[in-house]
N, C-alpha and C. Protein backbone atom coordinates (compact mmCIF):
# COMPACT_ATOMS: atom_id res chain seq x y z
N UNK A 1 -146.58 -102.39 -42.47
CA UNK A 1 -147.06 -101.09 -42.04
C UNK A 1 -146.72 -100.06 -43.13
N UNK A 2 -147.75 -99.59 -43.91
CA UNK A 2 -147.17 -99.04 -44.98
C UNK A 2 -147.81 -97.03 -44.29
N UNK A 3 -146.95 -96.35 -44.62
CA UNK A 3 -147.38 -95.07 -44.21
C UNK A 3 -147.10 -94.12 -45.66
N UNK A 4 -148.28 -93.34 -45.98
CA UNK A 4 -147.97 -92.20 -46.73
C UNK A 4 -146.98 -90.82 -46.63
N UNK A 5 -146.59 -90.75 -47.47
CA UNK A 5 -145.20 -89.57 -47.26
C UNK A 5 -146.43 -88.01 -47.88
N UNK A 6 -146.09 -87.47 -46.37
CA UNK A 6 -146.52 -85.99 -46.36
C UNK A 6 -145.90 -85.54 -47.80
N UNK A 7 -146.14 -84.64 -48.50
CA UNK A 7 -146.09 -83.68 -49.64
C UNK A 7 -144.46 -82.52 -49.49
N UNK A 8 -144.42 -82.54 -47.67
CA UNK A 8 -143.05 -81.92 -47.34
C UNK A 8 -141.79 -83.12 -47.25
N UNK A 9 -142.20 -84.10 -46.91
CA UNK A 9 -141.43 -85.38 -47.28
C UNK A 9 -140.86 -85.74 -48.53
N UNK A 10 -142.08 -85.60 -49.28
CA UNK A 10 -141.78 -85.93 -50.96
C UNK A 10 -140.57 -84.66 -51.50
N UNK A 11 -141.03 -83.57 -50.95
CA UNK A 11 -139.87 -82.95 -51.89
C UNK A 11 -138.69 -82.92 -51.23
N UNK A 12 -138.62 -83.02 -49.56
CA UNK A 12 -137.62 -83.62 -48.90
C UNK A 12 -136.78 -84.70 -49.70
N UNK A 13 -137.44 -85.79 -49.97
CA UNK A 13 -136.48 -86.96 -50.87
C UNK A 13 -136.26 -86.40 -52.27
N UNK A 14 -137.31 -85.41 -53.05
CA UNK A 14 -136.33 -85.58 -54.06
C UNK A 14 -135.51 -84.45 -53.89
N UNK A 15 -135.32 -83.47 -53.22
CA UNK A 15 -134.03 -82.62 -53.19
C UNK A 15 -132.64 -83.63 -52.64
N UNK A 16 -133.22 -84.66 -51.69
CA UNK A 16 -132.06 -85.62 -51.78
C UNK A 16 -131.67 -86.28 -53.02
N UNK A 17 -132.82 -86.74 -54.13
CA UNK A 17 -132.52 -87.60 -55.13
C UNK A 17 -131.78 -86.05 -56.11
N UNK A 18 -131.99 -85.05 -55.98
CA UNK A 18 -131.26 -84.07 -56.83
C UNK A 18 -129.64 -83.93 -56.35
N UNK A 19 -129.48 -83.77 -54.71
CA UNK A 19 -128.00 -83.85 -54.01
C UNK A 19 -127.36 -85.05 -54.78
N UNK A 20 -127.87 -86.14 -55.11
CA UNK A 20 -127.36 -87.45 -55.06
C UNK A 20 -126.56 -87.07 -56.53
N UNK A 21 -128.00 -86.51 -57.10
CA UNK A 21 -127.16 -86.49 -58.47
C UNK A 21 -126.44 -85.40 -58.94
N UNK A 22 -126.43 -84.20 -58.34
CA UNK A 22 -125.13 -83.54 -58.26
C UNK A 22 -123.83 -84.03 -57.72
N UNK A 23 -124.22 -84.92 -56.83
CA UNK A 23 -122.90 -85.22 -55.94
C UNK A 23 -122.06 -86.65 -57.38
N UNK A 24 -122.74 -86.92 -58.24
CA UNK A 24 -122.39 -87.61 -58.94
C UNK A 24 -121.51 -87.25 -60.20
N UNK A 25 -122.30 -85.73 -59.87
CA UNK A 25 -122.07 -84.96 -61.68
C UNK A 25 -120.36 -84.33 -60.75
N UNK A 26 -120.58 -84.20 -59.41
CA UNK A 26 -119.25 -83.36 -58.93
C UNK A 26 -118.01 -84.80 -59.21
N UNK A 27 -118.18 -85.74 -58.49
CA UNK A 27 -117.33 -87.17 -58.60
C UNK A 27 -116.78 -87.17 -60.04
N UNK A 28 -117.72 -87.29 -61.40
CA UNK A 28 -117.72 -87.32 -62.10
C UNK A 28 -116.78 -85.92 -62.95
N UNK A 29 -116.18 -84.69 -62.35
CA UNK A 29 -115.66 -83.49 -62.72
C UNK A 29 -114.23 -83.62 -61.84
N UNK A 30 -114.62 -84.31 -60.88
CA UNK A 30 -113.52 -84.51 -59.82
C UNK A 30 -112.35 -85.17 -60.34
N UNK A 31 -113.08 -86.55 -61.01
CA UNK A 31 -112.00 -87.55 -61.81
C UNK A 31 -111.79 -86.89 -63.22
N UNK A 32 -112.24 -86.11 -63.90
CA UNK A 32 -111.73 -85.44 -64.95
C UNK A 32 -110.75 -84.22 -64.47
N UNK A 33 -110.83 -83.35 -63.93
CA UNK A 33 -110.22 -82.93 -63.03
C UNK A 33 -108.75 -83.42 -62.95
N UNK A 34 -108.37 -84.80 -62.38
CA UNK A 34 -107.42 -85.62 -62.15
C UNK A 34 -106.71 -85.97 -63.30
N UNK A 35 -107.36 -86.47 -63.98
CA UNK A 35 -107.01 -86.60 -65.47
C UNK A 35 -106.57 -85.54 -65.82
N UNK A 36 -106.98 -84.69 -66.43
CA UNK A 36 -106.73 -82.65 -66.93
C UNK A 36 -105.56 -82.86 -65.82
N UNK A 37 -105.19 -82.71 -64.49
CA UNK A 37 -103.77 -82.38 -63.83
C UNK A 37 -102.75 -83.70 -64.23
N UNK A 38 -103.53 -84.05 -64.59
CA UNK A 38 -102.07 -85.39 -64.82
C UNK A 38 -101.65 -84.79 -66.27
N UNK A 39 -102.29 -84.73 -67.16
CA UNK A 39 -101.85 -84.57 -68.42
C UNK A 39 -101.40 -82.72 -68.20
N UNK A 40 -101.69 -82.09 -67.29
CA UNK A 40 -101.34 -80.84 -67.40
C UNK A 40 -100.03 -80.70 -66.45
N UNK A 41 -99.75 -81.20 -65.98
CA UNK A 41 -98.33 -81.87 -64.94
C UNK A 41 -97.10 -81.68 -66.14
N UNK A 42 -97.79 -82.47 -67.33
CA UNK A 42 -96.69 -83.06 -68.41
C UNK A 42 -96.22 -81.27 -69.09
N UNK A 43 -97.39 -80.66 -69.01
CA UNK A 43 -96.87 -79.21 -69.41
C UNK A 43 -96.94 -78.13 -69.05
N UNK A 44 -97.26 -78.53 -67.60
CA UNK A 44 -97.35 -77.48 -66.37
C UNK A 44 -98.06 -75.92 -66.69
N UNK A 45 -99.18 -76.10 -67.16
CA UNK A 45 -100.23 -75.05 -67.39
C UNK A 45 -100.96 -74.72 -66.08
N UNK A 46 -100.82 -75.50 -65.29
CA UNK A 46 -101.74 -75.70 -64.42
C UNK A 46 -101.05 -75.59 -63.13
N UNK A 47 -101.52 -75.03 -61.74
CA UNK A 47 -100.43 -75.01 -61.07
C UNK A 47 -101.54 -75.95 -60.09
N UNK A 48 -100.64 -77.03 -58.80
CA UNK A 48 -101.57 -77.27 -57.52
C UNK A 48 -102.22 -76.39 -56.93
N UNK A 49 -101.85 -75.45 -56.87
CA UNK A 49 -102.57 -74.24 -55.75
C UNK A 49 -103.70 -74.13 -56.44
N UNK A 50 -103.90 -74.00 -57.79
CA UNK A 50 -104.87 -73.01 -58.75
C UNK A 50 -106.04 -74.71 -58.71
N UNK A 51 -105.47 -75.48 -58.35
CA UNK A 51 -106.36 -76.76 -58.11
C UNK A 51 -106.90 -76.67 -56.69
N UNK A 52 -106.24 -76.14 -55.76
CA UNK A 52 -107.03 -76.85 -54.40
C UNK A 52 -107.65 -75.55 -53.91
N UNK A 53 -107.11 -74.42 -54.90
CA UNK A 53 -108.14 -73.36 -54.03
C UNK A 53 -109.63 -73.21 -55.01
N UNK A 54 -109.13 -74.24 -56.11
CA UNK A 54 -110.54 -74.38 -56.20
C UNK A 54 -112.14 -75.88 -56.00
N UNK A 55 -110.59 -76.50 -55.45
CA UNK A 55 -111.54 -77.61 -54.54
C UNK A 55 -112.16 -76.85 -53.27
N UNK A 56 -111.43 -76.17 -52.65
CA UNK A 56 -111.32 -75.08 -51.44
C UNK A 56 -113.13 -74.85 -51.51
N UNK A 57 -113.24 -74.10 -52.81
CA UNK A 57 -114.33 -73.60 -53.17
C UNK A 57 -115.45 -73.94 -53.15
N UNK A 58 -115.21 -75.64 -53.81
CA UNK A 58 -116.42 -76.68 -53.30
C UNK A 58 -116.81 -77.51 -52.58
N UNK A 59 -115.78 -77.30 -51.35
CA UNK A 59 -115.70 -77.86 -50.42
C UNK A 59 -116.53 -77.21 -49.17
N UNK A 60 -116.56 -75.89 -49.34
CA UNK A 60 -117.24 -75.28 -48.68
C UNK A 60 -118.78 -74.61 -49.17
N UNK A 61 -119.14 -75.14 -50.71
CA UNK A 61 -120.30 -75.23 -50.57
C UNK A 61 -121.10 -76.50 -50.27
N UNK A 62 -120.01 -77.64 -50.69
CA UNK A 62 -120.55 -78.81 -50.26
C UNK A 62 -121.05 -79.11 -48.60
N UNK A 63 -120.22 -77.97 -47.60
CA UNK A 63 -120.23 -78.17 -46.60
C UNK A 63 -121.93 -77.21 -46.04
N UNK A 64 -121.98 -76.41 -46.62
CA UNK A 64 -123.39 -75.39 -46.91
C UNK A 64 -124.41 -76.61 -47.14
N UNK A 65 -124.22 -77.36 -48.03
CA UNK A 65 -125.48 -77.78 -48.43
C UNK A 65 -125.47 -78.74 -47.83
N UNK A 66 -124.53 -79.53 -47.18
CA UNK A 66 -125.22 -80.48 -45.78
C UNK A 66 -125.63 -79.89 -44.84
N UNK A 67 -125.30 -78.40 -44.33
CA UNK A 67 -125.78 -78.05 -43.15
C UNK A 67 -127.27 -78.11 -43.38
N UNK A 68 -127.26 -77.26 -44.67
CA UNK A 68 -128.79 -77.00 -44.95
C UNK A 68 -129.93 -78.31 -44.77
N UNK A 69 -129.34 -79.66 -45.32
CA UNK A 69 -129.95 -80.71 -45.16
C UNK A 69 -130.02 -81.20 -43.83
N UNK A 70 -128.66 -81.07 -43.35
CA UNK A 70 -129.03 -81.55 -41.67
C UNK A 70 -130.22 -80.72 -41.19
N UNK A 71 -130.20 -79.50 -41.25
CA UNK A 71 -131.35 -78.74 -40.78
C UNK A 71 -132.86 -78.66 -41.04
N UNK A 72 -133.06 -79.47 -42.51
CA UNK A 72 -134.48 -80.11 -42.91
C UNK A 72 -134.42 -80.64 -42.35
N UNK A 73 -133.61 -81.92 -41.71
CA UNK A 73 -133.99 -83.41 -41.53
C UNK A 73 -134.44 -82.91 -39.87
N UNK A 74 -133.63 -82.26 -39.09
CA UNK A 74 -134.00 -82.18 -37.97
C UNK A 74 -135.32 -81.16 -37.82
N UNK A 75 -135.80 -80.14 -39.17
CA UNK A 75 -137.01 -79.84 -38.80
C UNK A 75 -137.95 -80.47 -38.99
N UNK A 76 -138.04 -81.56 -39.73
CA UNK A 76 -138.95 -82.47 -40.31
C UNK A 76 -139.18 -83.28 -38.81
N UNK A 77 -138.01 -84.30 -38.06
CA UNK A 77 -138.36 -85.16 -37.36
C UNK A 77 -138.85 -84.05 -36.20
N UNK A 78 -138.68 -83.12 -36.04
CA UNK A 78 -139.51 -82.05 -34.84
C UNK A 78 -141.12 -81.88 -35.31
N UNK A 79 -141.32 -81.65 -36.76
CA UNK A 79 -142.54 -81.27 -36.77
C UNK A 79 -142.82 -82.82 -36.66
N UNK A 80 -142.66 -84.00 -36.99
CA UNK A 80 -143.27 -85.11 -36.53
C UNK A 80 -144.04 -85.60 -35.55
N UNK A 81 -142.56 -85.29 -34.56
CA UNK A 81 -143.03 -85.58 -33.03
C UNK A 81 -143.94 -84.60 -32.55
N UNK A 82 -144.02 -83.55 -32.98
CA UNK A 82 -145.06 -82.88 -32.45
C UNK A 82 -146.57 -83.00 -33.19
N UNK A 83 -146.65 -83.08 -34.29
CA UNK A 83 -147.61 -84.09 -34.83
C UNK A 83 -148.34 -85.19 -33.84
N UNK A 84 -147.32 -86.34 -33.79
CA UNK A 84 -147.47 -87.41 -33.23
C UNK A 84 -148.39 -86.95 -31.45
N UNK A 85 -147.79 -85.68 -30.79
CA UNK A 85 -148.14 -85.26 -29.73
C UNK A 85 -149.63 -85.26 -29.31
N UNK A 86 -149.92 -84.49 -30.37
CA UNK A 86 -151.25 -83.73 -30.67
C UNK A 86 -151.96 -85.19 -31.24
């Protein structure tokens, strides 16, 4: 059963295939990050706090931009079913 993806679908997935790859480029800053406090530990430039209030930071946009996605996904499967209605 093969079905065509609406045009609001398509950019639906690739703003996911763009999340994916931010969320890769963040992983990827996260473990450097770790690295930079380990070696900055050795000469204490760096304090924990000045680290987690700025995880703090992306933690709560990370938390923004799932809401935002939860909220496509559930307008998408609404306009569906109502599609499907009609």
């Amino acid at each position: 059963m093969e079905q065509q993806l609406t045009p609001l679908q398509q950019k639906v997935l690739g703003r996911y295939k763009d999340l994916a790859s931010c969320l890769k480029d963040l992983d990827h800053s996260i473990k450097e990050l770790n690295i930079q406090q380990k070696k900055d530990k050795e000469s204490d430039n760096v304090s924990p706090d000045e680290i987690l209030k700025e995880m703090r930071e992306i933690e709560v946009k990370i938390g923004l931009i799932g809401t935002l996605l939860k909220g496509s996904v559930y307008s998408l499967i609404l306009q569906k079913q109502q599609e499907e209605k009609q």
